[in-house]
Each structure stands twice: as structure tokens, then as C-alpha cells.
C-alpha atoms as a PDB file:
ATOM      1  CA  UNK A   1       0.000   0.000   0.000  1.00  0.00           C
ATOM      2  CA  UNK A   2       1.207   3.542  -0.878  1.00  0.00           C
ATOM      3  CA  UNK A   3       1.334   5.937   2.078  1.00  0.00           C
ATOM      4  CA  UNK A   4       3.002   9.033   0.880  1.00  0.00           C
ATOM      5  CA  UNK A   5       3.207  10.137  -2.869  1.00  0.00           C
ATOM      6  CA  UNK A   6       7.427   9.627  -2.428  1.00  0.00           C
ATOM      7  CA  UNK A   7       7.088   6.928  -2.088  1.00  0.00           C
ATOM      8  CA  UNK A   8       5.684   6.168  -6.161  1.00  0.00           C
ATOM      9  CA  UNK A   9       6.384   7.793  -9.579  1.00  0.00           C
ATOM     10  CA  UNK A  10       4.037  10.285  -9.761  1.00  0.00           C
ATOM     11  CA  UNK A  11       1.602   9.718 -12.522  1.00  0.00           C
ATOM     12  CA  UNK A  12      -1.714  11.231 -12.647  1.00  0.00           C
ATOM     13  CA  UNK A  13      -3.579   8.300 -14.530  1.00  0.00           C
ATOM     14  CA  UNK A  14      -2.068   5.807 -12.013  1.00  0.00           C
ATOM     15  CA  UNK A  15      -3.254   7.966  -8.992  1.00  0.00           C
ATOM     16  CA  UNK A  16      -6.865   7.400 -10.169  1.00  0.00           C
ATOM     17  CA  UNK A  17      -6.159   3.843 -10.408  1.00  0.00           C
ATOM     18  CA  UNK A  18      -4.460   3.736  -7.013  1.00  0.00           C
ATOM     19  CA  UNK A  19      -7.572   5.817  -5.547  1.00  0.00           C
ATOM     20  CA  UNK A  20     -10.653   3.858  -6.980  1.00  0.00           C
ATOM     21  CA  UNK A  21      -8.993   0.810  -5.921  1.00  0.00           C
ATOM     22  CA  UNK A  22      -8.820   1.753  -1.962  1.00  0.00           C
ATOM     23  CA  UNK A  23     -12.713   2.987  -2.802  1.00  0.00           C
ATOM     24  CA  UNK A  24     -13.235  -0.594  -3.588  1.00  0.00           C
ATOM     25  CA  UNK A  25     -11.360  -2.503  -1.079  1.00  0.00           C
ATOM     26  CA  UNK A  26     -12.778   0.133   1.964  1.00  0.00           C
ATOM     27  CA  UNK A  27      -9.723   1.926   2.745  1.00  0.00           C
ATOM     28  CA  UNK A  28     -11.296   5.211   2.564  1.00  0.00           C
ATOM     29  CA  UNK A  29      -9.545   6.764   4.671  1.00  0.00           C
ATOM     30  CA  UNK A  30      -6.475   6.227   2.529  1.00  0.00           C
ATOM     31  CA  UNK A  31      -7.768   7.111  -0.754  1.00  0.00           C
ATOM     32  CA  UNK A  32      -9.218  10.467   0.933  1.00  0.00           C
ATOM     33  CA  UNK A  33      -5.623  10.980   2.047  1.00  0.00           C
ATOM     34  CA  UNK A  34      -4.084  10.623  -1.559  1.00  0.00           C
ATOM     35  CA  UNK A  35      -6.660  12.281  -2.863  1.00  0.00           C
ATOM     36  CA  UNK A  36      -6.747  15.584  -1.047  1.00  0.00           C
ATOM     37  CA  UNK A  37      -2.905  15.390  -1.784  1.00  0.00           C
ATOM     38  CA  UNK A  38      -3.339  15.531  -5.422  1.00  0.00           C
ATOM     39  CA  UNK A  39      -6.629  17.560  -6.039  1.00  0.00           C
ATOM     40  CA  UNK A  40      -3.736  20.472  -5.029  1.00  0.00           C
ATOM     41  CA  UNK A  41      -1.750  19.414  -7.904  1.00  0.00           C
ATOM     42  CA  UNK A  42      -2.048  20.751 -11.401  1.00  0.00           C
ATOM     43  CA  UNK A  43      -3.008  18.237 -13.639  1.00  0.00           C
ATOM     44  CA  UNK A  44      -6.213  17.271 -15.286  1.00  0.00           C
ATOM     45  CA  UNK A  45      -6.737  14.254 -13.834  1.00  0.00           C
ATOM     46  CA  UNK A  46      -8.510  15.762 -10.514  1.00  0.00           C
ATOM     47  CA  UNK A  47     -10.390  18.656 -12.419  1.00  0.00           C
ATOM     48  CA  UNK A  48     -13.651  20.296 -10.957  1.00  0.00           C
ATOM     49  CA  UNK A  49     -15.628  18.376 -13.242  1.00  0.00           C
ATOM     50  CA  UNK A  50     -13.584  15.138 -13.333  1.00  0.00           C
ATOM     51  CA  UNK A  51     -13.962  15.051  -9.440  1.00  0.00           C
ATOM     52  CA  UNK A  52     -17.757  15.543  -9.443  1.00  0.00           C
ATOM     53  CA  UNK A  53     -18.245  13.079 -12.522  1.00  0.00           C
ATOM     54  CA  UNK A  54     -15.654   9.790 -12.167  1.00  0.00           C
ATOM     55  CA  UNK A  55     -17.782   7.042 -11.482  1.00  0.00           C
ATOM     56  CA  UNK A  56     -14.432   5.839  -9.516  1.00  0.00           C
ATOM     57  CA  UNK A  57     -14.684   7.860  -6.721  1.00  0.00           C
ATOM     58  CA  UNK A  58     -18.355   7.028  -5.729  1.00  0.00           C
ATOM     59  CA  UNK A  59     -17.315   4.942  -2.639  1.00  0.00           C
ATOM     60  CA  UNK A  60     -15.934   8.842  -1.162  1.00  0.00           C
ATOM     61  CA  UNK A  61     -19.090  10.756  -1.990  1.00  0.00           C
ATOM     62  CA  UNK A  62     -20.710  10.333   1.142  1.00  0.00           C
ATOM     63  CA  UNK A  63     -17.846  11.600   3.378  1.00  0.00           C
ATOM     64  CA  UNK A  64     -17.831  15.345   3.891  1.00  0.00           C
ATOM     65  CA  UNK A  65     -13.917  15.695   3.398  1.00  0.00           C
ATOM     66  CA  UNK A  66     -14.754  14.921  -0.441  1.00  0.00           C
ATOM     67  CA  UNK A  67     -17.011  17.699  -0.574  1.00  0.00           C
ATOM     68  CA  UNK A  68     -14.159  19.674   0.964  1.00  0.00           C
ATOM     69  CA  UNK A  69     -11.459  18.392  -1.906  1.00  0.00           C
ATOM     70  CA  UNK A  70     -14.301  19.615  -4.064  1.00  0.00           C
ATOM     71  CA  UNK A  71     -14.125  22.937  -2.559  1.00  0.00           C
ATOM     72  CA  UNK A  72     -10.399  23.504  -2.033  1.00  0.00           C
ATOM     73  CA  UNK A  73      -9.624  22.162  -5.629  1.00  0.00           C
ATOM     74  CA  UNK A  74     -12.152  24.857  -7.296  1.00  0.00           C
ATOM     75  CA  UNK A  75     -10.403  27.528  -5.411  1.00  0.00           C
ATOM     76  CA  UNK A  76      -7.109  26.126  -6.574  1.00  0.00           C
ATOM     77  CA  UNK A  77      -8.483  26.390 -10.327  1.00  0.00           C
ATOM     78  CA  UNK A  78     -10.476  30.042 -10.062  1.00  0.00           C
ATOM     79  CA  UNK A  79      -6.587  31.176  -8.704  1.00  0.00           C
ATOM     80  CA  UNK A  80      -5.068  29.520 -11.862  1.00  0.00           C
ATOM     81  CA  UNK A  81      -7.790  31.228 -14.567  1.00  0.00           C
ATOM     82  CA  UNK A  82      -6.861  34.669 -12.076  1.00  0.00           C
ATOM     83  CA  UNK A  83      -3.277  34.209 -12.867  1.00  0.00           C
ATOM     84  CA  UNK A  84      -3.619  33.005 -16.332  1.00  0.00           C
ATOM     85  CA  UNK A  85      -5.720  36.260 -17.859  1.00  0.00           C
ATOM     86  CA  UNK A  86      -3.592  38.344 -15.581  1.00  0.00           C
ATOM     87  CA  UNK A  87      -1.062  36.517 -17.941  1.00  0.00           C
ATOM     88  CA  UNK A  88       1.308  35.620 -15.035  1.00  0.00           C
ATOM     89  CA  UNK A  89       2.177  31.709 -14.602  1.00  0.00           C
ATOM     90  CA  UNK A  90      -0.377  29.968 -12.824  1.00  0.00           C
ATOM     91  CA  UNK A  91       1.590  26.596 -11.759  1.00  0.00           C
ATOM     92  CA  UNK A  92       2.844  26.196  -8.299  1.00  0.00           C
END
């Protein structure tokens, strides 16, 4: 099992995978952890719309902290569009 992001190569498409699969086995409280980790992240992978839609995170929807990740990662991409038509780089 994965505990910290260091510990694996980074790859957004493989975070998904890594995610939906502690949805399924029950380990919600991991996948929550990984996933509030990377909804900070730019990458498309853990958009708005991606978050709210992806049938593979259904086993987090009923936990408020998903609603937060929601919230925090919509903040993080309203401060990207900001810094993008202020035409200033928007990645961390």
C-alpha cells in the first residue's frame, strides 16, 4: 500500500487507479488521504468536473472531506484562470 506520494512515480492516470482501488477494497480513509494530496496538484486528472463526474470515486461521496477536496480544488483552479488572464504563470 502507498502511504506518501514519495514513495511512487508520480503519474496522474495511475493515482486514479491507485484511488478507486482503496474505494473498492474500503480503505477510505487512505484514498481520501491521496486524494486531497493531489486535487492540489495541477493536472487534469482531478479537475472540478472530473472530481464531481468519475464514477471511480463514488465509494468517497458520502464523506464530507470529499465535498471539501471539491471545494479547495475549485479555489485552486479560479486562482489559476486569475493568474492566467492576468497573464502571469499559474503553476505552483
Amino acid at each position: 500500500i502507498i502511504r506518501r506520494w514519495d514513495d511512487y512515480v508520480f503519474l496522474p492516470r495511475a493515482a486514479v487507479g491507485v484511488i478507486a482501488t482503496y474505494g473498492r477494497i474500503g480503505e477510505l480513509e487512505a484514498g481520501l488521504d491521496l486524494l486531497q494530496e493531489l486535487a492540489e496538484r495541477p493536472n487534469e486528472q482531478f479537475s472540478v468536473t472530473n472530481l464531481r463526474l468519475s464514477p471511480a470515486l463514488d465509494p468517497y461521496r458520502d464523506d464530507p472531506r470529499f465535498d471539501e477536496i471539491i471545494e479547495r480544488r475549485e479555489a485552486f483552479e479560479a486562482e489559476g484562470r486569475r493568474k492566467a488572464e492576468a497573464g502571469r504563470p499559474w503553476l505552483p
